[in-house]
Each structure stands twice: as structure tokens, then as C-alpha cells.
PDB file of N, CA and C in Angstrom:
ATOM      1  N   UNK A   1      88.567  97.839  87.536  1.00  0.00           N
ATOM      2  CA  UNK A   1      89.627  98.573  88.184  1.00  0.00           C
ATOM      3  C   UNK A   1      90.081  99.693  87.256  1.00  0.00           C
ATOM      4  N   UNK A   2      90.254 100.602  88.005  1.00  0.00           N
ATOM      5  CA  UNK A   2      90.658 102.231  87.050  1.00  0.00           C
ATOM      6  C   UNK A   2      91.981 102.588  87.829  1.00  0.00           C
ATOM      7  N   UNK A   3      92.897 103.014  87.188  1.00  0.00           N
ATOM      8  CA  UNK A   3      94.027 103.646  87.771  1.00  0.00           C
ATOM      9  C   UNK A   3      94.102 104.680  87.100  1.00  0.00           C
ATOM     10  N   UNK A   4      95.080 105.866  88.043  1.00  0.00           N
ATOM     11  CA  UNK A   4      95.213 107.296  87.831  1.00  0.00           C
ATOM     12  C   UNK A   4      96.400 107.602  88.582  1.00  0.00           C
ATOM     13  N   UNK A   5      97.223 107.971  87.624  1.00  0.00           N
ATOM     14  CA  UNK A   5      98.974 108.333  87.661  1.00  0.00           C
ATOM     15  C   UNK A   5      98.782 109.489  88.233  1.00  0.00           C
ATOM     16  N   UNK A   6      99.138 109.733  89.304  1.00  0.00           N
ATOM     17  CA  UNK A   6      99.316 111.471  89.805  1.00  0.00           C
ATOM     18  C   UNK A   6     100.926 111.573  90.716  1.00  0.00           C
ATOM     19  N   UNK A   7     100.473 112.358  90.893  1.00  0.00           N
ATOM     20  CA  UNK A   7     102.084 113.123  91.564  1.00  0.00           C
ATOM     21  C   UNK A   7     101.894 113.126  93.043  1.00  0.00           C
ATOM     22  N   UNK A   8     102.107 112.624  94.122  1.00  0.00           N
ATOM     23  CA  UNK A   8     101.874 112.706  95.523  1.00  0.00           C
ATOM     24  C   UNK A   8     102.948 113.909  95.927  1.00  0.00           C
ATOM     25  N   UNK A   9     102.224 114.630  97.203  1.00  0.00           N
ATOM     26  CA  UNK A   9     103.064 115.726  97.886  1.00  0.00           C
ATOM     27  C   UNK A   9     103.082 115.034  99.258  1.00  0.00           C
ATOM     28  N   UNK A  10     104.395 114.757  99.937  1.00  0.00           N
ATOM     29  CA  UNK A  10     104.812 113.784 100.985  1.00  0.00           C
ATOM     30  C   UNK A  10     105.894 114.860 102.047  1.00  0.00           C
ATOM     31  N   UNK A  11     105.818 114.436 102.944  1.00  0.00           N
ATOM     32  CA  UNK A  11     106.907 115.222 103.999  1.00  0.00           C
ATOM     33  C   UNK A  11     107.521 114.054 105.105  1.00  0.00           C
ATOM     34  N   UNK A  12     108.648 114.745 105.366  1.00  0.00           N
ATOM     35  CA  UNK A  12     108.966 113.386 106.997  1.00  0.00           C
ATOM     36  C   UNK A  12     108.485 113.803 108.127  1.00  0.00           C
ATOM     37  N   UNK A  13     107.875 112.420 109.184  1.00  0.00           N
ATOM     38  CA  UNK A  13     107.122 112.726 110.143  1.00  0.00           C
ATOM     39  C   UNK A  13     108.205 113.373 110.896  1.00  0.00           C
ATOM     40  N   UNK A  14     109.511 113.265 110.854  1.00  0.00           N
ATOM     41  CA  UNK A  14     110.414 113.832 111.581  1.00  0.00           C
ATOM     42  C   UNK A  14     110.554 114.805 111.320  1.00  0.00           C
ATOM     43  N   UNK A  15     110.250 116.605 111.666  1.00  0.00           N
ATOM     44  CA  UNK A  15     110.798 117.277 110.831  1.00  0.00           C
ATOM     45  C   UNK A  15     112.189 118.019 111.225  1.00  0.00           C
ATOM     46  N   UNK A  16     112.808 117.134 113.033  1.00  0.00           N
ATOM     47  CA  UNK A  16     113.839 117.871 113.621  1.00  0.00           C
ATOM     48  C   UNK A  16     114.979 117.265 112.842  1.00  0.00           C
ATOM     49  N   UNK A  17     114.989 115.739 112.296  1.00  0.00           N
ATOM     50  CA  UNK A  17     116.338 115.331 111.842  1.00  0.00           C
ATOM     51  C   UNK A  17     115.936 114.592 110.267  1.00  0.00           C
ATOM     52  N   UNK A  18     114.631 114.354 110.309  1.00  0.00           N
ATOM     53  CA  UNK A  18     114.126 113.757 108.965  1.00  0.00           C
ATOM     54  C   UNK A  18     114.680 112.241 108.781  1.00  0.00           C
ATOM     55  N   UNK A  19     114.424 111.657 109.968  1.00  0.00           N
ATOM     56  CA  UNK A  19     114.576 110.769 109.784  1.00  0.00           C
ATOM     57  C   UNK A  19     113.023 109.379 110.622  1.00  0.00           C
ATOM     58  N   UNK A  20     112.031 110.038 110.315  1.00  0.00           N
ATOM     59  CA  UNK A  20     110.918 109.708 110.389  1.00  0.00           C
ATOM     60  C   UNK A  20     110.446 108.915 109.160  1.00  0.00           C
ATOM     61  N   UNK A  21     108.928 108.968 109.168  1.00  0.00           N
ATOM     62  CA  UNK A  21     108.338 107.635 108.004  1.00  0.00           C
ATOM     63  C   UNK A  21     107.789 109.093 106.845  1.00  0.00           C
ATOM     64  N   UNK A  22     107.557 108.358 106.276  1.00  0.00           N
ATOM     65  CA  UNK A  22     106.996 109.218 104.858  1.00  0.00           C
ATOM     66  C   UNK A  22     105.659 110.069 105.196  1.00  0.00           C
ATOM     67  N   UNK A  23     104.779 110.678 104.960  1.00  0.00           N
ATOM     68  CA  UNK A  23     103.721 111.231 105.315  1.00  0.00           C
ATOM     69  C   UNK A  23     103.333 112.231 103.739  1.00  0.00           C
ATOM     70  N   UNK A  24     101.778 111.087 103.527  1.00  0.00           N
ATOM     71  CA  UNK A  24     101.481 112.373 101.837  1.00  0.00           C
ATOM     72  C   UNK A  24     100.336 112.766 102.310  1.00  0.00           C
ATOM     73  N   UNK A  25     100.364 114.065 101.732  1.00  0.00           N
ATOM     74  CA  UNK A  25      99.687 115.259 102.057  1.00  0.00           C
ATOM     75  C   UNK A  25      98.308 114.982 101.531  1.00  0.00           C
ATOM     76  N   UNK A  26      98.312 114.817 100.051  1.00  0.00           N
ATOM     77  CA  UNK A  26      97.781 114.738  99.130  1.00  0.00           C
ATOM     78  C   UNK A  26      98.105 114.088  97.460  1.00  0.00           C
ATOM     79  N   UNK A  27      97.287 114.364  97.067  1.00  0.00           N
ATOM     80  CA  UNK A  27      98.113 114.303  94.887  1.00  0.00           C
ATOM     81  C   UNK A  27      97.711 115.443  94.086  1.00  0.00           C
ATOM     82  N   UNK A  28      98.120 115.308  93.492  1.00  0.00           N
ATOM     83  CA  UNK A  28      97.804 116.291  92.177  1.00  0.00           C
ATOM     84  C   UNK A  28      97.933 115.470  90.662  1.00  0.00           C
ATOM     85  N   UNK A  29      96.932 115.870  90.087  1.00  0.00           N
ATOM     86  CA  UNK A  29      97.178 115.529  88.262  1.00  0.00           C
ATOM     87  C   UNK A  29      98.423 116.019  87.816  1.00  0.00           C
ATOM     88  N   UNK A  30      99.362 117.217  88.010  1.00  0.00           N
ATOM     89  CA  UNK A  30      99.956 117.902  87.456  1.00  0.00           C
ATOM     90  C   UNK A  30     101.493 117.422  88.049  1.00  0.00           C
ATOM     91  N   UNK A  31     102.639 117.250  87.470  1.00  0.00           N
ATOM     92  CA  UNK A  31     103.832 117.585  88.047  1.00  0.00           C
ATOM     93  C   UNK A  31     104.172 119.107  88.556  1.00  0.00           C
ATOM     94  N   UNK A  32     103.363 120.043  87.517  1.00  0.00           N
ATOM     95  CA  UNK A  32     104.004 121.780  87.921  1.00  0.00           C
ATOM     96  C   UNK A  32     102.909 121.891  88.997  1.00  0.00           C
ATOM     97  N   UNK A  33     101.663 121.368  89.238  1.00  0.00           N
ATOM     98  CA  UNK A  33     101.215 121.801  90.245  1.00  0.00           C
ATOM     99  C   UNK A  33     101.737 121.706  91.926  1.00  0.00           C
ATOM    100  N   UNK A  34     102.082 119.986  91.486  1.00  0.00           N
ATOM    101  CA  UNK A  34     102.974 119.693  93.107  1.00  0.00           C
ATOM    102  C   UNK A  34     104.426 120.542  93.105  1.00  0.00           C
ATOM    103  N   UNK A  35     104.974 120.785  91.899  1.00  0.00           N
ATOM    104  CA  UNK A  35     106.159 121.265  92.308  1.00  0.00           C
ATOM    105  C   UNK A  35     105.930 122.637  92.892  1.00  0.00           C
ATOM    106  N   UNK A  36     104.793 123.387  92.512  1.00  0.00           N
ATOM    107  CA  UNK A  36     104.046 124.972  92.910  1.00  0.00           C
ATOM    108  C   UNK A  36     103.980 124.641  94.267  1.00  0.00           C
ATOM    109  N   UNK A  37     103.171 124.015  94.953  1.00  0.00           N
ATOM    110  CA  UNK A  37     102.880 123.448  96.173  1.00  0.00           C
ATOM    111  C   UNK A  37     104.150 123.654  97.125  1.00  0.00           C
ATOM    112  N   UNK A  38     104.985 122.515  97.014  1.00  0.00           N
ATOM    113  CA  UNK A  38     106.014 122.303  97.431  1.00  0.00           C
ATOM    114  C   UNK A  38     107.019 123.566  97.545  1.00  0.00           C
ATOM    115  N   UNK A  39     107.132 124.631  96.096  1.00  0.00           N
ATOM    116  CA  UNK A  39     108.111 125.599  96.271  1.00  0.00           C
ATOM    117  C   UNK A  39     107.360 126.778  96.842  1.00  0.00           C
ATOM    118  N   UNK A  40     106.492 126.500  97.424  1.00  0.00           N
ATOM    119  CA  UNK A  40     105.620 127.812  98.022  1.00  0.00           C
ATOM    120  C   UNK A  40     105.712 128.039  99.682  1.00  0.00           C
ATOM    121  N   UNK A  41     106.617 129.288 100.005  1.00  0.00           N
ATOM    122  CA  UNK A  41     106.764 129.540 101.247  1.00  0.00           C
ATOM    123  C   UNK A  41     106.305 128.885 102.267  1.00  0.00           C
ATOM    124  N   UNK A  42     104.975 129.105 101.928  1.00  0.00           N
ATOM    125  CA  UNK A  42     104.011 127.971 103.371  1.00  0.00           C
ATOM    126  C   UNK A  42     104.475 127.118 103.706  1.00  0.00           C
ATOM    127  N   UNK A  43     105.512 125.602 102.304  1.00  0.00           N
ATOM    128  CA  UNK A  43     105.459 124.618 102.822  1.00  0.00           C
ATOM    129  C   UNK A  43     106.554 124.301 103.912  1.00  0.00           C
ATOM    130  N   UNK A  44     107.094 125.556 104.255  1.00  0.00           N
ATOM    131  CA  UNK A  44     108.332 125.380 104.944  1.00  0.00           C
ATOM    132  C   UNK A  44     107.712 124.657 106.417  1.00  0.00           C
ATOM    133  N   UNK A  45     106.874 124.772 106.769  1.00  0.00           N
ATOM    134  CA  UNK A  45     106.355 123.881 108.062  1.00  0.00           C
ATOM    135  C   UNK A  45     106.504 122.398 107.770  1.00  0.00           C
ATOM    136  N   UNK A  46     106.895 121.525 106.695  1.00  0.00           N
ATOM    137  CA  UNK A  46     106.540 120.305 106.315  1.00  0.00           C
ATOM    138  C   UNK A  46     108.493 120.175 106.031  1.00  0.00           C
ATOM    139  N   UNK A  47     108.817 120.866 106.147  1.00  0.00           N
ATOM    140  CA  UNK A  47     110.417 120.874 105.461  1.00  0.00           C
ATOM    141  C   UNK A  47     111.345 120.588 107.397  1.00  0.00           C
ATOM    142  N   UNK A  48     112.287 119.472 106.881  1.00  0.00           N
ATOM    143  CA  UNK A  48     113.264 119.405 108.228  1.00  0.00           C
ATOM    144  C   UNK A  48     113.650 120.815 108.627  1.00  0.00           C
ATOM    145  N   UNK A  49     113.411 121.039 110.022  1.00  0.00           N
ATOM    146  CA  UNK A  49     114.316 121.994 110.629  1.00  0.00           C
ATOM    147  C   UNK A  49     113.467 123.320 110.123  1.00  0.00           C
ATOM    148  N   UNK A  50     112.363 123.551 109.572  1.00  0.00           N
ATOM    149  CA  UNK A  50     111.923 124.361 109.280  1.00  0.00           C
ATOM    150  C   UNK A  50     112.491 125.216 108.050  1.00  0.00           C
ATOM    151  N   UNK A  51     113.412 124.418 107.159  1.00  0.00           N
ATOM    152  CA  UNK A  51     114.132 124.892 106.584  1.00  0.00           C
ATOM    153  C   UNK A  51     113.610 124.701 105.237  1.00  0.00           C
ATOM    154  N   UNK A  52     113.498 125.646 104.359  1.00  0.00           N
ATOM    155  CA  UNK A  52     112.668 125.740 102.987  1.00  0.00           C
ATOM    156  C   UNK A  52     113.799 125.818 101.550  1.00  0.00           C
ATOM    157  N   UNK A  53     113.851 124.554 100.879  1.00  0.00           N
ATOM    158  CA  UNK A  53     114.778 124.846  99.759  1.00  0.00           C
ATOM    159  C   UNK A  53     114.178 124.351  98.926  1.00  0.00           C
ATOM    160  N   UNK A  54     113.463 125.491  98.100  1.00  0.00           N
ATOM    161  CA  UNK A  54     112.265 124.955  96.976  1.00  0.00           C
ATOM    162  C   UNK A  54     112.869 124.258  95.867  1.00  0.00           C
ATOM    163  N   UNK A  55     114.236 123.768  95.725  1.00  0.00           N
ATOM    164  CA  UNK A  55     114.715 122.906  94.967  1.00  0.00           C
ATOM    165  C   UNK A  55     115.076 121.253  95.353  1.00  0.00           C
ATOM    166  N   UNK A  56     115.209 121.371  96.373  1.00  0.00           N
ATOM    167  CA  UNK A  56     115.571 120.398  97.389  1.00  0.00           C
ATOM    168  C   UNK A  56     114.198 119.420  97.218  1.00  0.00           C
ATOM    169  N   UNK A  57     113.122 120.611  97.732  1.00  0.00           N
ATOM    170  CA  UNK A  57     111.470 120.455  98.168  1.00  0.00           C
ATOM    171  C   UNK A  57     110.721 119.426  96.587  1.00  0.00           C
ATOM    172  N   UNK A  58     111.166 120.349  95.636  1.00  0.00           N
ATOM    173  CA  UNK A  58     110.863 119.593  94.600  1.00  0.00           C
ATOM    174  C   UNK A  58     111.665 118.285  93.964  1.00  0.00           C
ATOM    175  N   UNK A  59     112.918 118.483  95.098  1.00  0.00           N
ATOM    176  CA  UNK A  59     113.484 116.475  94.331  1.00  0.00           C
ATOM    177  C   UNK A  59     112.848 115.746  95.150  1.00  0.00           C
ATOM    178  N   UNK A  60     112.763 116.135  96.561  1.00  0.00           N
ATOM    179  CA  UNK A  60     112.301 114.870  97.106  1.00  0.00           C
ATOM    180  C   UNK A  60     110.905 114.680  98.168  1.00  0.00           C
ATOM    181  N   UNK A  61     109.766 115.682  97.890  1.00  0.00           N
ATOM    182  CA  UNK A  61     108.712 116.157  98.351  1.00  0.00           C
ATOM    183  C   UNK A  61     107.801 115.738  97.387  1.00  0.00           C
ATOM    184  N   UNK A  62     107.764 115.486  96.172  1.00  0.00           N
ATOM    185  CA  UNK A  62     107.084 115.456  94.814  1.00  0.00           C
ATOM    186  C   UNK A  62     107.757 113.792  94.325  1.00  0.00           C
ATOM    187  N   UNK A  63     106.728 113.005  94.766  1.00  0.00           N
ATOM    188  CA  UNK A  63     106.633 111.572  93.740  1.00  0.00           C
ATOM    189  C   UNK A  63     105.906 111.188  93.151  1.00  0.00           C
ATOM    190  N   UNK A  64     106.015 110.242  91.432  1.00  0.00           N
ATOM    191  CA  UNK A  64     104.909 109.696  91.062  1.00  0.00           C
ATOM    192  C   UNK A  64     104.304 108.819  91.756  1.00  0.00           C
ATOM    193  N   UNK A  65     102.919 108.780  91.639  1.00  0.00           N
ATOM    194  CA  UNK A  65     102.170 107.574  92.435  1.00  0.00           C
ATOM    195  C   UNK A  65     100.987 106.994  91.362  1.00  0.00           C
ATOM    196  N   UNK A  66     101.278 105.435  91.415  1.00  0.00           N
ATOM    197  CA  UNK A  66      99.732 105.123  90.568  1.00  0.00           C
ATOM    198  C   UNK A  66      98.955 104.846  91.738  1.00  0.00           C
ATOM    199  N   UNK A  67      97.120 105.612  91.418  1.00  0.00           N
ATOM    200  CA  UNK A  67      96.719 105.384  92.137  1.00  0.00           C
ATOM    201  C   UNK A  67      95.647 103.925  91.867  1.00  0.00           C
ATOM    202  N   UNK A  68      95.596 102.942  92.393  1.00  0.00           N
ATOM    203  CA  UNK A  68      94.814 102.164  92.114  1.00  0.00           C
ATOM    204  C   UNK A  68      93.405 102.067  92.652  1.00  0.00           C
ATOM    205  N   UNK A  69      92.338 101.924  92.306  1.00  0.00           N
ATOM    206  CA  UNK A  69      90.764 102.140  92.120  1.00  0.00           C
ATOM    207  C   UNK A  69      90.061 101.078  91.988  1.00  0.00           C
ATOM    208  N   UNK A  70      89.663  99.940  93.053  1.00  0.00           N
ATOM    209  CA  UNK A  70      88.797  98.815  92.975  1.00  0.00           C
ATOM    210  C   UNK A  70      87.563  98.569  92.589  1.00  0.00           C
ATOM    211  N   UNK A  71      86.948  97.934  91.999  1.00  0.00           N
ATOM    212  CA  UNK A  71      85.424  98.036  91.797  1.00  0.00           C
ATOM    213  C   UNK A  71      84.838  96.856  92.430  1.00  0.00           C
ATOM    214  N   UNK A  72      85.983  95.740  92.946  1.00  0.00           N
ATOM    215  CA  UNK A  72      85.015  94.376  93.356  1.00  0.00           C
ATOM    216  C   UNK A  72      86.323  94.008  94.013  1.00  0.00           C
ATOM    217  N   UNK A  73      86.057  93.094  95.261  1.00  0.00           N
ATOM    218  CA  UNK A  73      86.817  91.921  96.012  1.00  0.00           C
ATOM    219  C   UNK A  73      88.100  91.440  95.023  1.00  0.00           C
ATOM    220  N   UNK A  74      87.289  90.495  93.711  1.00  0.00           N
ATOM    221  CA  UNK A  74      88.292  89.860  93.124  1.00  0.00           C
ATOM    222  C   UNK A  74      89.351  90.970  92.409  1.00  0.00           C
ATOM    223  N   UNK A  75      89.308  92.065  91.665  1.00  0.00           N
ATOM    224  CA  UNK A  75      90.233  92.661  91.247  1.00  0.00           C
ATOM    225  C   UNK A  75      91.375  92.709  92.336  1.00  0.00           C
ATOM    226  N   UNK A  76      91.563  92.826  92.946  1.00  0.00           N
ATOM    227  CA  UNK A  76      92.788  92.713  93.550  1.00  0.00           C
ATOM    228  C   UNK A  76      93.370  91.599  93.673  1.00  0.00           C
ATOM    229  N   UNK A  77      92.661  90.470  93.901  1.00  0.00           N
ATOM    230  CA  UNK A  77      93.299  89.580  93.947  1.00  0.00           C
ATOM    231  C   UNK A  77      93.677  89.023  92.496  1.00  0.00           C
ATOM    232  N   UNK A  78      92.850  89.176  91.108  1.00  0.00           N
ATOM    233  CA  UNK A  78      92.894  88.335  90.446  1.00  0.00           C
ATOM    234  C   UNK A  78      94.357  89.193  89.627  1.00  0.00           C
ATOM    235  N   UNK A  79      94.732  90.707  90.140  1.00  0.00           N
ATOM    236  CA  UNK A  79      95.774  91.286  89.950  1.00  0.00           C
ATOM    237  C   UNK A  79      96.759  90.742  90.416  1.00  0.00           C
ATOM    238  N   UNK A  80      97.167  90.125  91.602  1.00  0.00           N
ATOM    239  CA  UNK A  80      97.984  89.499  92.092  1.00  0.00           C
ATOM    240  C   UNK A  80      97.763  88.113  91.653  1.00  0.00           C
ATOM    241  N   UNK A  81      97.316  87.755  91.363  1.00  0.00           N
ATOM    242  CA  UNK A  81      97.822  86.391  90.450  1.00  0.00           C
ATOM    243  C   UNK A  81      98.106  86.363  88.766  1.00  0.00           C
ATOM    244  N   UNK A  82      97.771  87.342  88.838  1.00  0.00           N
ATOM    245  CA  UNK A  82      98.461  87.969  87.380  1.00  0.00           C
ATOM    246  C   UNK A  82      99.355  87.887  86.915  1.00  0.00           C
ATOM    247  N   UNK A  83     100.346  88.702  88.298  1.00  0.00           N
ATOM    248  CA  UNK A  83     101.548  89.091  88.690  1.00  0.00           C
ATOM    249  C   UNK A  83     102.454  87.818  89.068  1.00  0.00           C
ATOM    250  N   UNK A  84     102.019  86.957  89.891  1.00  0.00           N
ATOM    251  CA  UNK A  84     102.586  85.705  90.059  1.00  0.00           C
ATOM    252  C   UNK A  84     102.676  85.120  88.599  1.00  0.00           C
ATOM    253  N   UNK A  85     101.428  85.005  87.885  1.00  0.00           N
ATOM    254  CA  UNK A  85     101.756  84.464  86.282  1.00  0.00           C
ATOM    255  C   UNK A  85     102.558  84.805  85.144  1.00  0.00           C
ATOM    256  N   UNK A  86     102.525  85.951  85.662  1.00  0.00           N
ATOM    257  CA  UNK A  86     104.020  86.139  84.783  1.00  0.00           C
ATOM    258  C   UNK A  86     105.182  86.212  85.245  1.00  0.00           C
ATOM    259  N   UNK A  87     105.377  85.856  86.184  1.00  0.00           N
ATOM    260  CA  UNK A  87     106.618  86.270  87.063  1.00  0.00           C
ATOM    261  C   UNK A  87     107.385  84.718  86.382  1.00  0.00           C
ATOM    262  N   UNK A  88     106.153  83.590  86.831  1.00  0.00           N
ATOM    263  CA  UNK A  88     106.659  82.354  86.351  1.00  0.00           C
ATOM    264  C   UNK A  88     106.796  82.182  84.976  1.00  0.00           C
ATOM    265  N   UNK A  89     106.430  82.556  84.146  1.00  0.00           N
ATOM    266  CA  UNK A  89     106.348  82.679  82.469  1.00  0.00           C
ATOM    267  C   UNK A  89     107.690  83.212  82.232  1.00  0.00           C
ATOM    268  N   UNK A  90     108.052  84.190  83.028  1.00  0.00           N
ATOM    269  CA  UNK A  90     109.334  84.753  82.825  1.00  0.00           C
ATOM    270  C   UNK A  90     110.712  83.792  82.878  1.00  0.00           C
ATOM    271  N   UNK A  91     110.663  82.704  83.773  1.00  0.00           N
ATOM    272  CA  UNK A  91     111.431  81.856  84.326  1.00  0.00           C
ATOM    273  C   UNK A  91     111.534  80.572  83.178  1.00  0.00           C
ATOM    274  N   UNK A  92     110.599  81.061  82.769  1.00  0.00           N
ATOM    275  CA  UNK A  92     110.595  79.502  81.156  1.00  0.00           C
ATOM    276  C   UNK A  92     111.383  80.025  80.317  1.00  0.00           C
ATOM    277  N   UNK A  93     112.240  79.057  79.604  1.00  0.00           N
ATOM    278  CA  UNK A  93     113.463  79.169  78.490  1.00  0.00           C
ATOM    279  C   UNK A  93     112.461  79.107  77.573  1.00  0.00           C
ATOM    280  N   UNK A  94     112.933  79.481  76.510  1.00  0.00           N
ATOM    281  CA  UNK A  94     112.376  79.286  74.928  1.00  0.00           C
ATOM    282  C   UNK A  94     111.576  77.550  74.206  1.00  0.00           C
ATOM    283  N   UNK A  95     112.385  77.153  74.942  1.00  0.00           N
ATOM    284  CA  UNK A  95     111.871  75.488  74.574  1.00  0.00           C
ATOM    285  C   UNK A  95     110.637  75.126  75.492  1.00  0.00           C
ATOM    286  N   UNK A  96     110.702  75.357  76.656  1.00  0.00           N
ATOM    287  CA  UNK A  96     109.312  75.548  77.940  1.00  0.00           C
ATOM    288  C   UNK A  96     108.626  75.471  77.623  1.00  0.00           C
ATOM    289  N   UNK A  97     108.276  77.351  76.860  1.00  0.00           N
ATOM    290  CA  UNK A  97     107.439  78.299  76.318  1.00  0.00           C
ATOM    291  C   UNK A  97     106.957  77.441  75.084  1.00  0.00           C
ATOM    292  N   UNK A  98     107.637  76.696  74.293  1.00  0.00           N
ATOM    293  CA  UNK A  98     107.148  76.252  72.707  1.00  0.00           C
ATOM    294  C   UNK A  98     106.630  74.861  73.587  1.00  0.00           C
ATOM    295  N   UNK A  99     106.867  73.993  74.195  1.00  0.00           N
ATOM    296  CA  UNK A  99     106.389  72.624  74.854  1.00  0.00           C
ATOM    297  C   UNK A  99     105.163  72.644  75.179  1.00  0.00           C
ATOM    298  N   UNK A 100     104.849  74.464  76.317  1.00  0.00           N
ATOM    299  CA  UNK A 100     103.689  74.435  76.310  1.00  0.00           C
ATOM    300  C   UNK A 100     102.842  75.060  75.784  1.00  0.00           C
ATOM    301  N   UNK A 101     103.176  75.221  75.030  1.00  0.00           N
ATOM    302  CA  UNK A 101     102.574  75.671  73.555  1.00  0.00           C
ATOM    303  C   UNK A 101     102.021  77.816  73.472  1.00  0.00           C
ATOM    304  N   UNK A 102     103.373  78.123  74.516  1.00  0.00           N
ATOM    305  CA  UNK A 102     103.223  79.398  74.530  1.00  0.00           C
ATOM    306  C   UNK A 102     103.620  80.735  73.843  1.00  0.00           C
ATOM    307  N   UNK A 103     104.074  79.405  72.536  1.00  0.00           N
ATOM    308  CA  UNK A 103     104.830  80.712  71.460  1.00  0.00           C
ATOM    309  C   UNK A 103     104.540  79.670  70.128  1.00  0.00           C
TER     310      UNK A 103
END
């Protein structure tokens, strides 16, 4: 499994009241690239109401995203039990942790 941190460019499916579901365009490697994107005239078609505020556009048009990259069946799953394993590890006091011989 390979992951790759990029920047997603997203709009609302609503664009009369913006109160629709999320919708991404694409990603980018770059934060200045999505924020270019986003503050660029064009994107005013993707903006509520047709309305373009390339500051606005860049707080909430531009999110990080990890992207995650499978190579086999089990990586995903054996990620999610990962995640369950430490979730419970977390829940053990100090004495637990030394009983079962995890410190």
C-alpha cells in the first residue's frame, strides 16, 4: 500500500443554496496549485449562486486528502485491524500493558 497526501479541489452539488453533497473535481500535489485553480475566474461556475470569492474559494474549495493506493485484497483489511488494535491498546492502563507484557 502507497499513500499520497494531495490537496483535493471540491464544489457543492447545490450551487443555488449550497446546501448539496460535496463533489471533487480532482487533486493536486501542490497547495498553491489548488488554491490557483480555485482563485481563477473560470471557477466561478462551481461557486454558489455563481458567485466567485477567490478567498472564500480557497477556505473552503481546497482540502487535504490522503490518497490511499492498494496493492492486494488483504491491505485493507489488515489496515483495519490495525486500527481496531490499537484502538484497544489504547484502553489498557499502565499495569494491563506491563501484565501483558507490553512495556
Amino acid at each position: 500500500m502507497t499513500s499520497q497526501n494531495l490537496f483535493a479541489i471540491t464544489y457543492n452539488s447545490d450551487t443555488t443554496e449550497g446546501r448539496g453533497y460535496t463533489i471533487t473535481l480532482g487533486y493536486t500535489h501542490t497547495r498553491e496549485l489548488a488554491d490557483a485553480i480555485v482563485s481563477d475566474p473560470r471557477f466561478s461556475k462551481y461557486c454558489c449562486m455563481g458567485f466567485h470569492n477567490a478567498e472564500e474559494c480557497r477556505k473552503y474549495s481546497v482540502r487535504p486528502a490522503e490518497l490511499l493506493i492498494f496493492e492486494s485484497v488483504d491491505e485493507l483489511y489488515d489496515r483495519e485491524q490495525e486500527a481496531e488494535r490499537q484502538k484497544a491498546l489504547a484502553k489498557l492502563n499502565p499495569r494491563e500493558r506491563k501484565i501483558l507484557g507490553l512495556e
